[in-house]
Structures are given as C-alpha cells and as structure tokens.
Protein backbone atom coordinates (compact mmCIF):
# COMPACT_ATOMS: atom_id res chain seq x y z
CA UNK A 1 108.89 125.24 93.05
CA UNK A 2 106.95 124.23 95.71
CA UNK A 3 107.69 121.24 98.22
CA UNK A 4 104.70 121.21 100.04
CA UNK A 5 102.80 117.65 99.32
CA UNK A 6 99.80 115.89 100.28
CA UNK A 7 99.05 112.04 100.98
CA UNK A 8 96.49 109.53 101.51
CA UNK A 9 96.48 107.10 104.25
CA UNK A 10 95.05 103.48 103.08
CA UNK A 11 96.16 100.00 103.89
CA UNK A 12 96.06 97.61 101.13
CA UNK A 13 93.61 95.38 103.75
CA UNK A 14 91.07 97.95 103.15
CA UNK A 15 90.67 97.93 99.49
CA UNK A 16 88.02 96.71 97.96
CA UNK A 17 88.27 93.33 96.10
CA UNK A 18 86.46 90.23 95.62
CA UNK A 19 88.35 87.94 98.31
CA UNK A 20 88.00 89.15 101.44
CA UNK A 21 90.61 91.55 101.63
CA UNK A 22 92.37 94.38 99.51
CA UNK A 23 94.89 92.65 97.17
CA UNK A 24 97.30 94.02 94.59
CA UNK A 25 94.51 93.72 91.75
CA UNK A 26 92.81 96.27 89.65
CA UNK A 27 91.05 98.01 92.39
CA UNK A 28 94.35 99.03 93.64
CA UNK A 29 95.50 100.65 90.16
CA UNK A 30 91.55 102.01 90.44
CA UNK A 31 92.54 103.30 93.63
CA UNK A 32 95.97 104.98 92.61
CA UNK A 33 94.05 106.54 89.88
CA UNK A 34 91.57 107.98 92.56
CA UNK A 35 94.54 109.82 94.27
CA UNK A 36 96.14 110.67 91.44
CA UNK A 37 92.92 112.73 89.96
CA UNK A 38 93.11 115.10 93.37
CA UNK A 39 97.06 115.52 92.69
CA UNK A 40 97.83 113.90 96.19
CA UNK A 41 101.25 112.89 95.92
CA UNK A 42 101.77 110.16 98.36
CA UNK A 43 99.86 107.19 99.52
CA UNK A 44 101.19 106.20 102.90
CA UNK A 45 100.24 102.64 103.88
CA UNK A 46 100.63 100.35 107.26
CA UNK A 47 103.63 97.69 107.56
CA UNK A 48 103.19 94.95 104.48
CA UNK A 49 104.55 92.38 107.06
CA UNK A 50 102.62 89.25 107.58
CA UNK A 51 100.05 90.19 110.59
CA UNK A 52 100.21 88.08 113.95
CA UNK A 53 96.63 86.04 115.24
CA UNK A 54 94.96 89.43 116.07
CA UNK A 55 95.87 90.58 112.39
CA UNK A 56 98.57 93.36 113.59
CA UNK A 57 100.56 94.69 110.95
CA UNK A 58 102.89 95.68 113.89
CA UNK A 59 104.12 92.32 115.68
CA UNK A 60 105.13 90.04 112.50
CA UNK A 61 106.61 86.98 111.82
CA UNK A 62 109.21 88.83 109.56
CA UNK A 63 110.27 92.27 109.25
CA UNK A 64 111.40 91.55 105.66
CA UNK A 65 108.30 89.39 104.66
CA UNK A 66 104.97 89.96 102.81
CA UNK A 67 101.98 89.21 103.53
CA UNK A 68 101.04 86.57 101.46
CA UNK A 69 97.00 87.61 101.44
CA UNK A 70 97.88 90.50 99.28
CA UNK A 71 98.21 87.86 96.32
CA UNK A 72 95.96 88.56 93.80
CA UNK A 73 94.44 84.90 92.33
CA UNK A 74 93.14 86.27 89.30
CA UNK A 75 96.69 86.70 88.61
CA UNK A 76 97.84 83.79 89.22
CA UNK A 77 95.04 82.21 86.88
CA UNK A 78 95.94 84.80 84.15
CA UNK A 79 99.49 83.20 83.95
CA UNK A 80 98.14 79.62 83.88
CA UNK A 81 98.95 78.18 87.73
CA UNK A 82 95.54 77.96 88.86
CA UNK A 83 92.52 77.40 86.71
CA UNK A 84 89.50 79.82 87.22
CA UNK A 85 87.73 77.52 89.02
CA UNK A 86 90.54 77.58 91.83
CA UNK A 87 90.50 81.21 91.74
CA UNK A 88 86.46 81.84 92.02
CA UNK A 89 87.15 79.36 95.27
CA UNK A 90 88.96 82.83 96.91
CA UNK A 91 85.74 84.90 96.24
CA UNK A 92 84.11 86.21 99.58
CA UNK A 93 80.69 86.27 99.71
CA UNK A 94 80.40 88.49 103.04
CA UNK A 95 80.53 91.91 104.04
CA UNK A 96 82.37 93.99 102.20
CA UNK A 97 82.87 96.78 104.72
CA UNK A 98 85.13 94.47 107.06
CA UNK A 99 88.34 92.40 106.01
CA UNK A 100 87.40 88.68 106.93
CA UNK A 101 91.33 87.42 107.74
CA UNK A 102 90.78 83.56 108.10
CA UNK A 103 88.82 83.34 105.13
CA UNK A 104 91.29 84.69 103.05
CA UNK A 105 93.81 82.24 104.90
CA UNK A 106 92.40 79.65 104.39
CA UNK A 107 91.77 80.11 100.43
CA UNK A 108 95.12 82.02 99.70
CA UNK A 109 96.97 79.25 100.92
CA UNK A 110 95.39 76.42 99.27
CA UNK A 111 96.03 78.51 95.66
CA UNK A 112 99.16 79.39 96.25
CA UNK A 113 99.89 75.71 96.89
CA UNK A 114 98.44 74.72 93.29
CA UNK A 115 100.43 77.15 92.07
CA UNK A 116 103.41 76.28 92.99
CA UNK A 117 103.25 72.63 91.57
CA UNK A 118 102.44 74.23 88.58
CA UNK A 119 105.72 76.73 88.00
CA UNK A 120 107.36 76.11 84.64
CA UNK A 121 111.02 76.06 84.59
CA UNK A 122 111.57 79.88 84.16
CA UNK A 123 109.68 80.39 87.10
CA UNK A 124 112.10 78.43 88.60
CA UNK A 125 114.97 80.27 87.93
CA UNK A 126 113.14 83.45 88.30
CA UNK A 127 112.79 82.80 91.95
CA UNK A 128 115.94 81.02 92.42
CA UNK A 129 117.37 84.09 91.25
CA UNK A 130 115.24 85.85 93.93
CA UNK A 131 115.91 83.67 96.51
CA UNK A 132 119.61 84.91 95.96
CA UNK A 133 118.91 88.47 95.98
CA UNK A 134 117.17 88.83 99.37
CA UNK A 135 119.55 86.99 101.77
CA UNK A 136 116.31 86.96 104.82
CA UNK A 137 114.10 84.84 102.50
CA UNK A 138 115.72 81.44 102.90
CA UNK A 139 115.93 81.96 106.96
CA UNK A 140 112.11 82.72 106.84
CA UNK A 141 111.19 79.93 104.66
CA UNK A 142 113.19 76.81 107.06
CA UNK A 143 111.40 79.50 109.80
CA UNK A 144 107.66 78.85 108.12
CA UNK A 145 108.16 75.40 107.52
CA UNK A 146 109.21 74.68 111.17
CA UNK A 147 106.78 76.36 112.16
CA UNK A 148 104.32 74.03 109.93
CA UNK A 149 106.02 71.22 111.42
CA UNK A 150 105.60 71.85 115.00
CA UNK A 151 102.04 72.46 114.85
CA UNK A 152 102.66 76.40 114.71
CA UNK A 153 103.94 76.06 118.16
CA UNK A 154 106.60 79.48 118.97
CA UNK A 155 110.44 78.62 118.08
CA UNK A 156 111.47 78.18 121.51
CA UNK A 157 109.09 75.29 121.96
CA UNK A 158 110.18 73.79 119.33
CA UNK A 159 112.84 70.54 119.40
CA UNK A 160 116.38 71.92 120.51
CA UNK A 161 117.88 70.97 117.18
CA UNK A 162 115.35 72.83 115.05
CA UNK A 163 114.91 75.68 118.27
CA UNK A 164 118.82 76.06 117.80
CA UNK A 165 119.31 78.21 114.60
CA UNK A 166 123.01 76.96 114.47
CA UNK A 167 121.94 73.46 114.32
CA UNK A 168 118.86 74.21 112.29
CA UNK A 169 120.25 76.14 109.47
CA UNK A 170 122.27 73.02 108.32
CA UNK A 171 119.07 71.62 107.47
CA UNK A 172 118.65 71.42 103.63
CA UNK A 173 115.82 68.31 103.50
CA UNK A 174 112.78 70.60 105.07
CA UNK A 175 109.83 69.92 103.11
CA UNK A 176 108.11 73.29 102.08
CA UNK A 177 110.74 75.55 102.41
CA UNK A 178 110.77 76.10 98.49
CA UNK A 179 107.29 76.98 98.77
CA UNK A 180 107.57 79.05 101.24
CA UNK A 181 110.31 81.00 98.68
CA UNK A 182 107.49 81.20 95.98
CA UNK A 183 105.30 82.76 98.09
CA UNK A 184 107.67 85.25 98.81
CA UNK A 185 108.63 85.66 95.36
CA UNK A 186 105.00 86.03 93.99
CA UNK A 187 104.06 89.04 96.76
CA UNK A 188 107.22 90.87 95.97
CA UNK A 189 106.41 90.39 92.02
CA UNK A 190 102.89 91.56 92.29
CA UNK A 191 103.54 94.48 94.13
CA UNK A 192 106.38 95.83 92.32
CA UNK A 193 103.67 95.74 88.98
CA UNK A 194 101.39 98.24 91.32
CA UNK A 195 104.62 100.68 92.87
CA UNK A 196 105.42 101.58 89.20
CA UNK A 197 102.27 101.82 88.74
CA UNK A 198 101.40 104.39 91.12
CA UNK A 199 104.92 106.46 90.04
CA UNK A 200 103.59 106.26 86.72
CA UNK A 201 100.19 108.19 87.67
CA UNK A 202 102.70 110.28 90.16
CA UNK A 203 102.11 109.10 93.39
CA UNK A 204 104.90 107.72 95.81
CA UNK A 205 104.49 105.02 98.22
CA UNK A 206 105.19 105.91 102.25
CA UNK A 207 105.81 102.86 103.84
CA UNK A 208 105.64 102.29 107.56
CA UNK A 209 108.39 100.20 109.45
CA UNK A 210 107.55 99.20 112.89
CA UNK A 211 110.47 99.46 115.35
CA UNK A 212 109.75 96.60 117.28
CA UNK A 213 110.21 92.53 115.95
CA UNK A 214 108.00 89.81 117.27
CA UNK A 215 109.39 87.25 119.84
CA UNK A 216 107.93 84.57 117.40
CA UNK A 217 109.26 85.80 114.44
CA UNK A 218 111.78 84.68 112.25
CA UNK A 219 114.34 87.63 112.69
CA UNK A 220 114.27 86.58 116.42
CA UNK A 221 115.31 82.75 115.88
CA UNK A 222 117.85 83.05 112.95
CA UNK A 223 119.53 86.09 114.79
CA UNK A 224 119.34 85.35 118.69
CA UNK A 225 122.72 87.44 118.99
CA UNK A 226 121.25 90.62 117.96
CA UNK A 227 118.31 90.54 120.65
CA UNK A 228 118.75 90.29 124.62
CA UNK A 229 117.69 86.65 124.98
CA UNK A 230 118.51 84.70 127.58
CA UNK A 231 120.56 80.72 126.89
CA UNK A 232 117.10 79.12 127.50
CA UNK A 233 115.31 80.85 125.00
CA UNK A 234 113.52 83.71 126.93
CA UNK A 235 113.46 87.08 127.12
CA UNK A 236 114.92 88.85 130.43
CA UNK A 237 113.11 92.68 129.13
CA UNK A 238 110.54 93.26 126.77
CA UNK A 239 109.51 96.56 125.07
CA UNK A 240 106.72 99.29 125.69
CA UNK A 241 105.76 102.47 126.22
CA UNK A 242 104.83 104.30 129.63
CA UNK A 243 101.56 105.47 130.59
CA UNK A 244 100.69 108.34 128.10
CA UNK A 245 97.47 109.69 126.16
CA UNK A 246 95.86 106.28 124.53
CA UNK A 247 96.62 104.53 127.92
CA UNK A 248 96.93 104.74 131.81
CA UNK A 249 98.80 101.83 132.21
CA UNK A 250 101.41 102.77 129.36
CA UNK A 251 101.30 99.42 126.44
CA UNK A 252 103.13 96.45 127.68
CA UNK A 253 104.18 95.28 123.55
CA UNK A 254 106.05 92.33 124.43
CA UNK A 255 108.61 92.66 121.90
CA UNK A 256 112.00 91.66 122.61
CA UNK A 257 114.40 94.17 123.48
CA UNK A 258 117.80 95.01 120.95
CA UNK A 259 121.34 93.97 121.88
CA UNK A 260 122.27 97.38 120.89
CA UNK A 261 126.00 96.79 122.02
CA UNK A 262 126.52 93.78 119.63
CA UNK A 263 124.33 95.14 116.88
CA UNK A 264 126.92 97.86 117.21
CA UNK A 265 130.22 95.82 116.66
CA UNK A 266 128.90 94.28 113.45
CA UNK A 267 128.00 97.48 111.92
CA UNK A 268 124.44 97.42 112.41
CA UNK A 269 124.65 95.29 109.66
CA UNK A 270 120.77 93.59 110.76
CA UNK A 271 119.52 97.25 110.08
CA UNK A 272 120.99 97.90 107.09
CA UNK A 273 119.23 95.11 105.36
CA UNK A 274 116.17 95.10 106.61
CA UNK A 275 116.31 99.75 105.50
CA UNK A 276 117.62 98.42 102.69
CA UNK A 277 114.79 95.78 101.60
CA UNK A 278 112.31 98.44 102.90
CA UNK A 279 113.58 101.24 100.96
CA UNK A 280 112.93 98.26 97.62
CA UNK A 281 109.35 98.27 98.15
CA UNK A 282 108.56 101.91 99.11
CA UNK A 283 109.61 105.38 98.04
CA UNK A 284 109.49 107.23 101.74
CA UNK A 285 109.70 105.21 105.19
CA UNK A 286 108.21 106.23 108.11
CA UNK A 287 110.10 104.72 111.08
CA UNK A 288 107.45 103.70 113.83
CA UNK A 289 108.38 104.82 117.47
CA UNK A 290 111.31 106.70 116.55
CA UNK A 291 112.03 108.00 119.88
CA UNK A 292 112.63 104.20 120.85
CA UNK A 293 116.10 104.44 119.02
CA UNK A 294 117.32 107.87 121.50
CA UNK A 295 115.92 105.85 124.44
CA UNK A 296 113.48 102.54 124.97
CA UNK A 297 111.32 101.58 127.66
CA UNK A 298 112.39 97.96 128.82
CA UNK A 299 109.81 96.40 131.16
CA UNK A 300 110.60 93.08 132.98
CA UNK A 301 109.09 90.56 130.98
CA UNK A 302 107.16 88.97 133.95
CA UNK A 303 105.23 92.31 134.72
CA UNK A 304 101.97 92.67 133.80
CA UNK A 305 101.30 96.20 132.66
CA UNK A 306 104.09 98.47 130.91
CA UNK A 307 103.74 100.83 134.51
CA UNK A 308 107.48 99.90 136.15
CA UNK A 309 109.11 100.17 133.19
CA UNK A 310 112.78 102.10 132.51
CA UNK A 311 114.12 104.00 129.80
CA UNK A 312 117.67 102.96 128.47
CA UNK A 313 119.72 104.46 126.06
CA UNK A 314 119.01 103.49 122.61
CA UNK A 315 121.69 103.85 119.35
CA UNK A 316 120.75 107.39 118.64
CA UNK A 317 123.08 108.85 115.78
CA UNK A 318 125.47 105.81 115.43
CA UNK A 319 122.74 104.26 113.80
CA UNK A 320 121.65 106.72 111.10
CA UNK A 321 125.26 107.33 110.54
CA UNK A 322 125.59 103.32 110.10
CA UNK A 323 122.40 103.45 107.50
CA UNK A 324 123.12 107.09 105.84
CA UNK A 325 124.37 105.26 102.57
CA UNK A 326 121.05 103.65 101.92
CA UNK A 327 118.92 106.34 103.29
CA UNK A 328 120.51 109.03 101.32
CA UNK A 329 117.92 110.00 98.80
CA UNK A 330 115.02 109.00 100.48
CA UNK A 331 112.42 110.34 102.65
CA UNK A 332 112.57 109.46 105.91
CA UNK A 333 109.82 110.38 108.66
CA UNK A 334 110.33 110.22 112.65
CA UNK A 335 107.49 109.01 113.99
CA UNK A 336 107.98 111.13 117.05
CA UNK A 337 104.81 110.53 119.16
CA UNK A 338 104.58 109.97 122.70
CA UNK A 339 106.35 110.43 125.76
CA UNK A 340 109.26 112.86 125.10
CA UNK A 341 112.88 113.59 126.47
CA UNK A 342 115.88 116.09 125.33
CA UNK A 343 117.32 113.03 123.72
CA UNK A 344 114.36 112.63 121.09
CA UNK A 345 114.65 116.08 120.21
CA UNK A 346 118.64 115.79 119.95
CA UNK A 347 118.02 112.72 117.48
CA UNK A 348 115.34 114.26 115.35
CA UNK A 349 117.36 117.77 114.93
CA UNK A 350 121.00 115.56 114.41
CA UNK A 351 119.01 113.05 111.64
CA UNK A 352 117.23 116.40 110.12
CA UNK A 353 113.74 114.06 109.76
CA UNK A 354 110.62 115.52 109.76
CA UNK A 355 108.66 114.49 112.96
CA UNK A 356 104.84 114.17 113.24
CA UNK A 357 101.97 116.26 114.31
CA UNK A 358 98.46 115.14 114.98
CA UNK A 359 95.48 118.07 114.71
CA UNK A 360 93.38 115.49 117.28
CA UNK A 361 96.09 115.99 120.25
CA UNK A 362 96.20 119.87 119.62
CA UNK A 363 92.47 120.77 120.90
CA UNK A 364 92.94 121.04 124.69
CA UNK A 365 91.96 124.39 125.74
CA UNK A 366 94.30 125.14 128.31
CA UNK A 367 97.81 124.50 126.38
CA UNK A 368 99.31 126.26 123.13
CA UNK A 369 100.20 122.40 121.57
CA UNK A 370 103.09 121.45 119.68
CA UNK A 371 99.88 119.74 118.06
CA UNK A 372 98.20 123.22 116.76
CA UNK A 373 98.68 124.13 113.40
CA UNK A 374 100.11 127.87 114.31
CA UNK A 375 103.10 125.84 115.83
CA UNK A 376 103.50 123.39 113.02
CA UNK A 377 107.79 124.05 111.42
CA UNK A 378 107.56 123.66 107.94
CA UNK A 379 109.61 120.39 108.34
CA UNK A 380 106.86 118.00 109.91
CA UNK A 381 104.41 115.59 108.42
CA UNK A 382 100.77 116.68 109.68
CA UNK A 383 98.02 114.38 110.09
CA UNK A 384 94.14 114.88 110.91
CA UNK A 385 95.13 111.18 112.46
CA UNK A 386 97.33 108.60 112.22
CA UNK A 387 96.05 104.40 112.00
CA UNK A 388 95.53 104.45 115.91
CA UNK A 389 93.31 107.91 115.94
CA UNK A 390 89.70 108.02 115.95
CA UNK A 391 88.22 109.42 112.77
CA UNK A 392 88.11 112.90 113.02
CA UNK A 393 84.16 112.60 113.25
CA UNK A 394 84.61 109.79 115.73
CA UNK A 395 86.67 112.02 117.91
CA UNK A 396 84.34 115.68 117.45
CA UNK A 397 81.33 113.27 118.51
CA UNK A 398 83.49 111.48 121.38
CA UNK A 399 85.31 114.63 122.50
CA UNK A 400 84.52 116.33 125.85
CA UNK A 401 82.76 119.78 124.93
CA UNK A 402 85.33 122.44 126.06
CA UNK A 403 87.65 120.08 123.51
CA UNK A 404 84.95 120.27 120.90
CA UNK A 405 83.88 123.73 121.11
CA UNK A 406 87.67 125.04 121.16
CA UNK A 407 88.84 123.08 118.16
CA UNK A 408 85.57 124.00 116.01
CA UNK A 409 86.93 128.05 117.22
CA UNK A 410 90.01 127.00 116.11
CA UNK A 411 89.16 125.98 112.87
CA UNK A 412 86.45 129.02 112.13
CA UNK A 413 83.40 126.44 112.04
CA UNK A 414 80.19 128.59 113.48
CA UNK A 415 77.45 126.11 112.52
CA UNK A 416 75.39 124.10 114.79
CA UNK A 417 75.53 120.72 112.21
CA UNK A 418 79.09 120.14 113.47
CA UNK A 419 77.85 116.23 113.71
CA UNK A 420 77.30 116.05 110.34
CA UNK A 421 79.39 113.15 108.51
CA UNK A 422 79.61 112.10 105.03
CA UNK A 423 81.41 113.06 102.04
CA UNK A 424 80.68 116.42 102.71
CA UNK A 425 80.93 116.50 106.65
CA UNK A 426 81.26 120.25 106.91
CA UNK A 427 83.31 120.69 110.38
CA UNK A 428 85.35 118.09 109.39
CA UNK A 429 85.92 119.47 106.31
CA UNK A 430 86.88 122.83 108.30
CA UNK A 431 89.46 120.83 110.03
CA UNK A 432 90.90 119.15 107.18
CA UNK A 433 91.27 123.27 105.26
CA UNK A 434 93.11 124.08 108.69
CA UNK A 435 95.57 121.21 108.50
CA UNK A 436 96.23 121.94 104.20
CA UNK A 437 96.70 125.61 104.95
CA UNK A 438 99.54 125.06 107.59
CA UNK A 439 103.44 125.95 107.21
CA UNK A 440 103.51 121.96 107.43
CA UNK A 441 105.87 120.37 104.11
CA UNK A 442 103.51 117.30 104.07
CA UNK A 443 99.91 116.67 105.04
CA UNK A 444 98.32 113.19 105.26
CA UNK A 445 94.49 112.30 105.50
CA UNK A 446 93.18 108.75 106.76
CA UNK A 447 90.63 107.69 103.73
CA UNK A 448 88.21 107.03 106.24
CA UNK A 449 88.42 111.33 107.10
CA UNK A 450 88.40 111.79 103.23
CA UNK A 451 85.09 110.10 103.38
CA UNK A 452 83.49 111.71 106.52
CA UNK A 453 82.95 108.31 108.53
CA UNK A 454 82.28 107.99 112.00
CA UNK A 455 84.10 106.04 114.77
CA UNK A 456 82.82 102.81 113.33
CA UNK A 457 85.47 102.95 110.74
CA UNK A 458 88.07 103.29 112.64
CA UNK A 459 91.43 100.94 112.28
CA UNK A 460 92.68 100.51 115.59
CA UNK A 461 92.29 101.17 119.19
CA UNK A 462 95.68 100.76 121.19
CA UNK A 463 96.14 98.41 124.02
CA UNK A 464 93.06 96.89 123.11
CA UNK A 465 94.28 92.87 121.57
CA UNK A 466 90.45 91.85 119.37
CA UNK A 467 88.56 93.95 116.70
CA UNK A 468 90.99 96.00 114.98
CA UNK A 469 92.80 96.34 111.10
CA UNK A 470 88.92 95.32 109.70
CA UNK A 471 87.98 98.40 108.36
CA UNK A 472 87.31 97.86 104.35
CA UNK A 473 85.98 99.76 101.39
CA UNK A 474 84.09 99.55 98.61
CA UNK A 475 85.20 101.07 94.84
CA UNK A 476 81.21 102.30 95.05
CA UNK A 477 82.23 104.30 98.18
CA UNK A 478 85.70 105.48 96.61
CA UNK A 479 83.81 106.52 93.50
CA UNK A 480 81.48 109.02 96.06
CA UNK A 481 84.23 110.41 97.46
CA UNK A 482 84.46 114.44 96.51
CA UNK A 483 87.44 114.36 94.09
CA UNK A 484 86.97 118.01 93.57
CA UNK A 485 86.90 120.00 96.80
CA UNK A 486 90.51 117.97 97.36
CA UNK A 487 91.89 118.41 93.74
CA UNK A 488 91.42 122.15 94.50
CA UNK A 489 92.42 122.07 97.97
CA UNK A 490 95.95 120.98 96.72
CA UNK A 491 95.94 123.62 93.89
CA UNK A 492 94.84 126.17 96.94
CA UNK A 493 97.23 125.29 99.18
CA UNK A 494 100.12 124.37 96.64
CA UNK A 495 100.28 120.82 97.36
C-alpha cells in the first residue's frame, strides 16, 4: 500500500466564522469535510499558542497554552454560560477577508468571563480534574493573572516577590488564576470535539512547534533554570538566524537562549512535557528550526541585527533519545530550512525525520537545488510554500524573469497566461502537478495556492514586525475551490 500522502496548509485564524477570526465552530468541521472530499490526508496548521502584540503564532506567552480566541461562543451559549445575546456581542461586522485580532480580544474575553461565573459544579470538577492533568496550566494561570495585575508589564518588571517564581509560586490568594484554568480548559475541550472530528472524516492534524520560547512568557518565569538568564533578570544571548535568503541582515528573534547543560542533567524533562502535551493535540509535529537543536545562533542581546552572531552546539541526539518514548509512533518533521552545516545533516539522518523542501527556492537557473523536484528522497515533506513563502502566484509575478522563465520550463508550462490566478490559475496549477508527481512521501499546499491567490494573501513576511497572520477566508470562497482536479490529483499520483 501506498505511503505517499497529501496535506493542506490552513491556520484556524483563517477560517471563516462570524467573530472575527476562525474558531473551532462548524465552519471548521465544514472545512475538514472540504479536505476530506479531495482525499488529502493531513491538514497541517501554525502553532495554537496564544500570539504576542503583532499576533505571531511564533513568540508566545506559553508553549503549552491555547489561544483563547479559538473559543467558539455559540458554544458556550449552547451549554447555557452565556445567553445569546452575549454571544451575538462576538459577531464581527467587518471584513471578512482579514482576521481583526483586538476585536476578537476584546469580546472573547468579556464571554469567557460570564462564563465562568456561570460553571455548574461538574464543570468544576471537570476542570479541576484538568487542572491536574496538565502540570504547565497552574504556572500559566498565577503567570496571566500577574500579568493582569501589573498592568501587562513583562515578568521581570514586575515586584521581586511576584518577579521571583520561588517566592511567587507560594502564592495561592491570586485573584483570576481559576479563570485563567477555565479558559484553558474550554480551548483544550473544544478542540479535542474538532481533532476527532477530522480522524473521523480521515484527516490527521500536523501541528507546528516553534523552537524558540518568548522572553515574556510563562515557560521563561516559572523555569528561569532551564534558560541562560542572568541573576537580574536579563538575558546575556538571544536567538536568531544569520543572514540567509528572506534576509540580509539574518533575523535578530530575541528569544532567550536554552541552558542546554542543565536541561541535560534533569533529563530534558522541560521537553518531554511540552512533546508530550503537543503530541495530545496533534497527530504529526513539525519541529520549527530544527537545525537550531544540532547548532543555534546566539547573538548578544544588545546587538541590533542578528549579523555578529555565533553558532554553538545545540543537544543534537541526546535529545531525541531523551523524547524517543513519546515520539515513538508519531510523525515527526525536521523543519530543516536555512543555513546548513554537517551537523544538521548528521541530526536529520541519526533522528531518521523527514526534512523539508520548498519548489519556490528550487528555480534559480544556475544551480541543480536540493529544492528541485528531480532531487526530492522519498523521505521529505514537499511544499509549493511554507507560512513565510509568497503564494506561488505572488512569487511567478514577483520573480526575476530568468527565475520565472526557468521554473515555468521546469514545470512544462508553454503558455503566455502564466499570470493568470484563480481557482484555475493554469501555471500554478503546472507547478502544483510537478510537486504531486515527485518521489516526495508527503506533499503540502498553502490554501491560499489551492485557491490561485496572489501576493495579497499571503501570511507572513519575515523580519518584517506589522501586517502579518491576517489572511482570512470565506466558506463562499472554500465552496469555489476545484475539489475535483485535486481529488484526482491524489488518485493520479497515489496520495
């Protein structure tokens, strides 16, 4: 039997719904049903972390979290702990093409808040038996609450007896924190419902776990030991990447850099519950800047670009061996862009992941790319692009021409319409056969390629802080989409 398999890339963000944002509502099971008619078998979506003020999935408050604006109301009003009034105060009246973040802040909240004074007893013990399950979730809520408290100011600004997780964590009078715990609770309910429902139909989730943990985060101030901070509450090195395709002066990320040596003597034991909690809420993970964990680029925190970095050696293998327990079963995929080194290569061969390929980086003339279908092993994940690509019409419009004219070659497209977008976009769709017909296990589409859109839909530019993670959908536009030619391009290709 085949194992070649084909997946859909789609943040929940971007689905259509009437609040704002995508939520874990019918549209989502709508949605499932969508790629379950064309036989794709996966549905890969970005980090379900709460975002940070620029709406990154990628620098969180929590690497265990959800975020709360998933929450569907109608929902909650179904069960009786808001009235329908309350939950008709969450509908958006604005675009639907772009996800509008502080509205659905600002309503989520106050819901979720009426909500929670309305729990019955079982609810109660349904989330104090939660609350025991996930050992993170009472951290994070004494992190939120704080955080309330001090005007949202960062943890290290805070007082030193609430700054001080030793001191703080003996605190058992902080109002909130059960809320907080609800919250929690009610994500992780409501999108457990939609994961069974999607293996139901057939379709596995591929979740996407970012590396990196935010300075301001939670996992940072209840677990100081694990991270190289200094006694007064900063950071000596932060993380990056060097100077590379999407930008000249590399990405200065600002993360905090991992006390590898002590994470280490306890057995790793930070990693193997946040795999763990991960591997609860998605079927496959794809590990975000895997070649961070052979070696890491640690840039002194008071430089301004990511240019004078240095790479350090990272955990490799004693890792995965630390984490092979709770991995075993699951798909794993190495997120192996970027700037590479013997090391990487070592790690990805050692671990036996797949790694990634990307059609977009492939078209330069002069070079026979890693990035070229007639190169792909059979044990890689191919993309037309990942969340921080172009579309692929964005990028044949924006492409210089010996790029253009040597990937529509490539791809056997003779026309002269190669601008052409829409459903039917017919060098894109040229591109997209190329990719399916490859030796490549798994294959994964952006919607927005599924769809034909142009560079206006695109999800993120890197390095660039304002006006990204806004793209949105509508089930009108989902219902256009050509269910057909991509049902039989998985029969075709066996996927």
């Amino acid at each position: 039997m085949s194992n070649r398999k084909s997946g859909v890339l789609m943040h929940i963000s971007s689905l259509p719904s009437p609040f704002g944002i995508g939520v874990f509502g019918r549209e989502t099971e709508r949605f499932i049903d969508f790629l379950s008619e064309m036989n794709f078998s996966y549905w890969q979506v970005l980090p379900f972390h709460p975002v940070n003020p620029q709406n990154s999935p990628y620098e969180s408050e929590s690497a265990f979290a959800g975020n709360y604006l998933f929450i569907d109301p109608r929902i909650l009003a179904k069960e009786g702990l808001i009235s329908d009034s309350d939950c008709d105060e969450c509908v958006y009246y604005g675009s639907p093409y772009t996800a509008d973040y502080d509205f659905a802040r600002s309503t989520r909240i106050s819901i979720l808040k009426k909500a929670y004074k309305n729990l019955t007893r079982q609810d109660k013990i349904n989330i104090d038996e939660f609350a025991e399950k996930h050992g993170w979730i009472k951290n994070y809520a004494l992190y939120k609450s704080l955080k309330q408290m001090h005007g949202e100011a960062p943890w290290w600004e805070w007082e030193d007896k609430y700054a001080d997780f030793s001191k703080a964590e003996k605190l058992d009078d902080i109002e909130d924190a059960d809320f907080w715990i609800f919250v929690q609770y009610e994500f992780f309910r409501q999108w457990d419902i939609i994961k069974q429902y999607a293996n139901k139909k057939g379709v596995k989730i591929l979740g996407d776990m970012p590396i990196y943990v935010s300075m301001d985060s939670a996992d940072v101030w209840s677990n100081r030991s694990q991270f190289k901070i200094n006694d007064d509450y900063t950071a000596g090195e932060v993380a990056g990447v060097p100077p590379d395709y999407f930008s000249e002066d590399g990405q200065l990320w600002g993360n905090p850099i991992y006390d590898w040596d002590n994470m280490e003597h306890d057995g790793f034991g930070w990693w193997r519950s946040r795999i763990k909690e991960e591997l609860n809420i998605y079927d496959s993970l794809r590990i975000d800047h895997f070649r961070g964990l052979a070696s890491y680029w640690a840039v002194d925190a008071k430089s301004d670009t990511a240019k004078n970095g240095k790479w350090k050696k990272g955990p490799g293998m004693k890792l995965f061996d630390a984490v092979n327990d709770i991995i075993s079963g699951h798909s794993i995929i190495a997120e192996d862009l970027g700037v590479f080194g013997d090391d990487v290569v070592k790690l990805l061969e050692d671990t036996g992941f797949p790694g990634i390929r990307v059609i977009q980086f492939g078209f330069s003339p002069d070079s026979d790319s890693t990035h070229l279908p007639h190169n792909y092993p059979k044990n890689c994940v191919a993309y037309l692009g990942t969340h921080d690509n172009n579309t692929l019409l964005g990028w044949l419009w924006e492409a210089n021409e010996q790029e253009r004219d040597f990937a529509l070659k490539y791809c056997g497209f003779d026309g002269n319409n190669w601008g052409e977008g829409g459903f039917k976009a017919p060098a894109c769709r040229k591109i997209i056969e190329t990719v399916w017909r490859s030796s490549a296990d798994t294959v994964i589409i952006a919607f927005q390629d599924l769809c034909g859109f142009g560079a206006d839909a695109r999800m993120n530019v890197p390095g660039v802080a304002d006006g990204n993670w806004l793209f949105r959908t509508t089930q009108e536009t989902i219902s256009c989409a050509d269910t057909e030619y991509f049902k039989n391009l998985n029969k075709i290709y066996s996927r």
